[in-house]
C-alpha atoms as a PDB file:
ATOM      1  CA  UNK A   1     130.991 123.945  63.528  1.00  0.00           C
ATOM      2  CA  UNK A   2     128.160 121.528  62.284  1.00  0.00           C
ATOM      3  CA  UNK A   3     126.149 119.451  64.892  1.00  0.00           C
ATOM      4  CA  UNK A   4     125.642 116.000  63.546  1.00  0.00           C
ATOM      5  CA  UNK A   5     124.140 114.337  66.340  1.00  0.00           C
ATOM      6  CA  UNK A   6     122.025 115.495  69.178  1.00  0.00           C
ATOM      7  CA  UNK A   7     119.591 114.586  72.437  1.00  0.00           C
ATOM      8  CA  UNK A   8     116.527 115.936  73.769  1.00  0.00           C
ATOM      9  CA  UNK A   9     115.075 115.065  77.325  1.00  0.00           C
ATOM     10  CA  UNK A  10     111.426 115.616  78.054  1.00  0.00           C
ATOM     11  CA  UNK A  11     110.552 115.328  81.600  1.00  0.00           C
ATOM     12  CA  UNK A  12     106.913 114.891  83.270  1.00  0.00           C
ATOM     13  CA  UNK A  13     106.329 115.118  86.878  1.00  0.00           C
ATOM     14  CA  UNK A  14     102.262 113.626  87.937  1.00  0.00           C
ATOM     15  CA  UNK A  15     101.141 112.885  91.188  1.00  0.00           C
ATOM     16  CA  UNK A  16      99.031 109.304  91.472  1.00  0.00           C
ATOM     17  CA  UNK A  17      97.443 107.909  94.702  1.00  0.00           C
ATOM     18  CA  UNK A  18      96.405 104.568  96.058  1.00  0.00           C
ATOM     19  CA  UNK A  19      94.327 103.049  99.025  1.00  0.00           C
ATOM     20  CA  UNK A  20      94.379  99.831 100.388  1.00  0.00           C
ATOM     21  CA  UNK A  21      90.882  98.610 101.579  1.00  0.00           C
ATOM     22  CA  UNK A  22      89.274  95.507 102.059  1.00  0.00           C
ATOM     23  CA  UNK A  23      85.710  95.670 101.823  1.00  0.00           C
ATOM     24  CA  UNK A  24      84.874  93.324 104.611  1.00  0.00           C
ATOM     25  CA  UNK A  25      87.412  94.833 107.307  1.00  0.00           C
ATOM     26  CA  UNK A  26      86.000  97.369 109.956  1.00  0.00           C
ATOM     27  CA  UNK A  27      87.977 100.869 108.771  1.00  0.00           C
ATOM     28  CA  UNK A  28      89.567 100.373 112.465  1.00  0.00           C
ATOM     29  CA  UNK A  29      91.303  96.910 110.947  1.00  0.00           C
ATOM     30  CA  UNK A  30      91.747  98.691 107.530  1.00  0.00           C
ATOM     31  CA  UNK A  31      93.925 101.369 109.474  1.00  0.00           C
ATOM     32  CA  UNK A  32      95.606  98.774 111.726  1.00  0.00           C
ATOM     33  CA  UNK A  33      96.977  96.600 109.021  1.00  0.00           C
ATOM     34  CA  UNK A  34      97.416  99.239 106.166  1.00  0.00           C
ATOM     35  CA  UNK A  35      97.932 102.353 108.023  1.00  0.00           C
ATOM     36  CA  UNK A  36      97.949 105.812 106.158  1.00  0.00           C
ATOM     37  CA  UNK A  37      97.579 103.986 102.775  1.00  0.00           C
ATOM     38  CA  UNK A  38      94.116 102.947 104.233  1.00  0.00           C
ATOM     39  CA  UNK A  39      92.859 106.347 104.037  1.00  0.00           C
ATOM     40  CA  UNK A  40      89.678 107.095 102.251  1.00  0.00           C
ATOM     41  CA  UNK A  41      91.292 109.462 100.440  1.00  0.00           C
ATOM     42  CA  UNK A  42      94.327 107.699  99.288  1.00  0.00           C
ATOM     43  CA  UNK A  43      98.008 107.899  99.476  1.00  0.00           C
ATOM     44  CA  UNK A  44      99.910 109.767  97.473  1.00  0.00           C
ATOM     45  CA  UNK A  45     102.952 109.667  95.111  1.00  0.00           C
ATOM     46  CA  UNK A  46     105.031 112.397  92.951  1.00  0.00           C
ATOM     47  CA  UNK A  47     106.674 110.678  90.034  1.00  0.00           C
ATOM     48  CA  UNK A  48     108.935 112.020  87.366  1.00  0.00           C
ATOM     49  CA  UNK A  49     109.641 110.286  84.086  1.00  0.00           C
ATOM     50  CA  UNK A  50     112.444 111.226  82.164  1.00  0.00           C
ATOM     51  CA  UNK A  51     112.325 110.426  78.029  1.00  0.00           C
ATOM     52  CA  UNK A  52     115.449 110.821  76.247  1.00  0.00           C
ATOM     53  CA  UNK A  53     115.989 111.176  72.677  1.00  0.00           C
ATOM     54  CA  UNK A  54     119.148 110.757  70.319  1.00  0.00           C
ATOM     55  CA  UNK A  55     120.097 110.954  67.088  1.00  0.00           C
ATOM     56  CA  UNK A  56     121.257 112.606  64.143  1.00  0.00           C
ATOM     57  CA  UNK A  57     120.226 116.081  63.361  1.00  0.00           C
ATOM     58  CA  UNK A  58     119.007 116.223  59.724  1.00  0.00           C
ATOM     59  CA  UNK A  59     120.330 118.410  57.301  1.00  0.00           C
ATOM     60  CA  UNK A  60     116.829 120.023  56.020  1.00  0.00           C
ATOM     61  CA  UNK A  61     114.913 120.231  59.358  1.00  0.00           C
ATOM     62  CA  UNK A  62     117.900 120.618  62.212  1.00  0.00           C
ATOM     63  CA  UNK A  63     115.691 117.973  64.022  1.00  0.00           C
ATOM     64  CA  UNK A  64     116.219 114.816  65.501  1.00  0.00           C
ATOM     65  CA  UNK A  65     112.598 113.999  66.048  1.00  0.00           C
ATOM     66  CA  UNK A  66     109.489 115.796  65.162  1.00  0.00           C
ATOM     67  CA  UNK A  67     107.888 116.414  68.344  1.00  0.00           C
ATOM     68  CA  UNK A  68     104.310 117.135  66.618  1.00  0.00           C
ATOM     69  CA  UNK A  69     104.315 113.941  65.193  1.00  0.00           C
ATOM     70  CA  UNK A  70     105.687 112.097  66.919  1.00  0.00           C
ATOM     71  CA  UNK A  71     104.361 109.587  69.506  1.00  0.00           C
ATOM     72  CA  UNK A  72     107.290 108.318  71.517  1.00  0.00           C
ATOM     73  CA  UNK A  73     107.552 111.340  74.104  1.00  0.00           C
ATOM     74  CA  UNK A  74     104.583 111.710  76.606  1.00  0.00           C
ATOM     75  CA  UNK A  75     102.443 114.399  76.601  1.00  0.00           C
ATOM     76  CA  UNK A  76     101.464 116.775  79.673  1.00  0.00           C
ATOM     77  CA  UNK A  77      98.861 114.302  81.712  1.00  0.00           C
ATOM     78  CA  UNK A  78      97.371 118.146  83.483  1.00  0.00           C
ATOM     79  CA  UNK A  79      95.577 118.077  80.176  1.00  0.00           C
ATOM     80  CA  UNK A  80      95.112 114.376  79.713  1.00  0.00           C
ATOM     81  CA  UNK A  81      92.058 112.255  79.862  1.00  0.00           C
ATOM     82  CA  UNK A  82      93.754 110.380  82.846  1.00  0.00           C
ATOM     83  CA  UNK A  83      93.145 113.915  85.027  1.00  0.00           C
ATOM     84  CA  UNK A  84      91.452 112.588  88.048  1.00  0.00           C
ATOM     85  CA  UNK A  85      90.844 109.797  87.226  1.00  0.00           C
ATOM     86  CA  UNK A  86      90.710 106.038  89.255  1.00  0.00           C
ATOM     87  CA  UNK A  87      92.606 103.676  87.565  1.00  0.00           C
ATOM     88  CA  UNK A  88      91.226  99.672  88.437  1.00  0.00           C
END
């Protein structure tokens, strides 16, 4: 039986927090209005993102993509520059 078309799903799961502060607010009225997202350490998130490739599986290879050279599916961010990190 030949394959002649195929999908691959890559799927990343990273954490990324947030904190909602204003500068000029007592931390009593930062917690009051903002609650646990007020926190001086943040509040946290787990996210998952799903990438999903299809197509046909070539002849020479039996590939539909190739994943070294390719830069359409994500790469592992535990090894990324974006490691803890604060995004503005």
């Amino acid at each position: 039986m030949d394959v002649t078309s195929a999908h691959l799903t890559r799927v990343i799961t990273f954490s990324a927090a947030h904190r909602y502060f204003r500068p000029g607010w007592s931390p009593e009225q930062n917690a009051a209005v903002f609650g646990a997202c007020a926190s001086e350490h943040g509040h946290g998130h787990t996210y998952e993102c799903r990438v999903t490739v299809r197509g046909e599986v070539n002849s020479e290879t039996s590939m539909i993509i190739n994943l070294t050279q390719s830069k359409l599916l994500p790469c592992s961010y535990g090894s990324g520059s974006l490691l803890g990190c604060q995004l503005k």
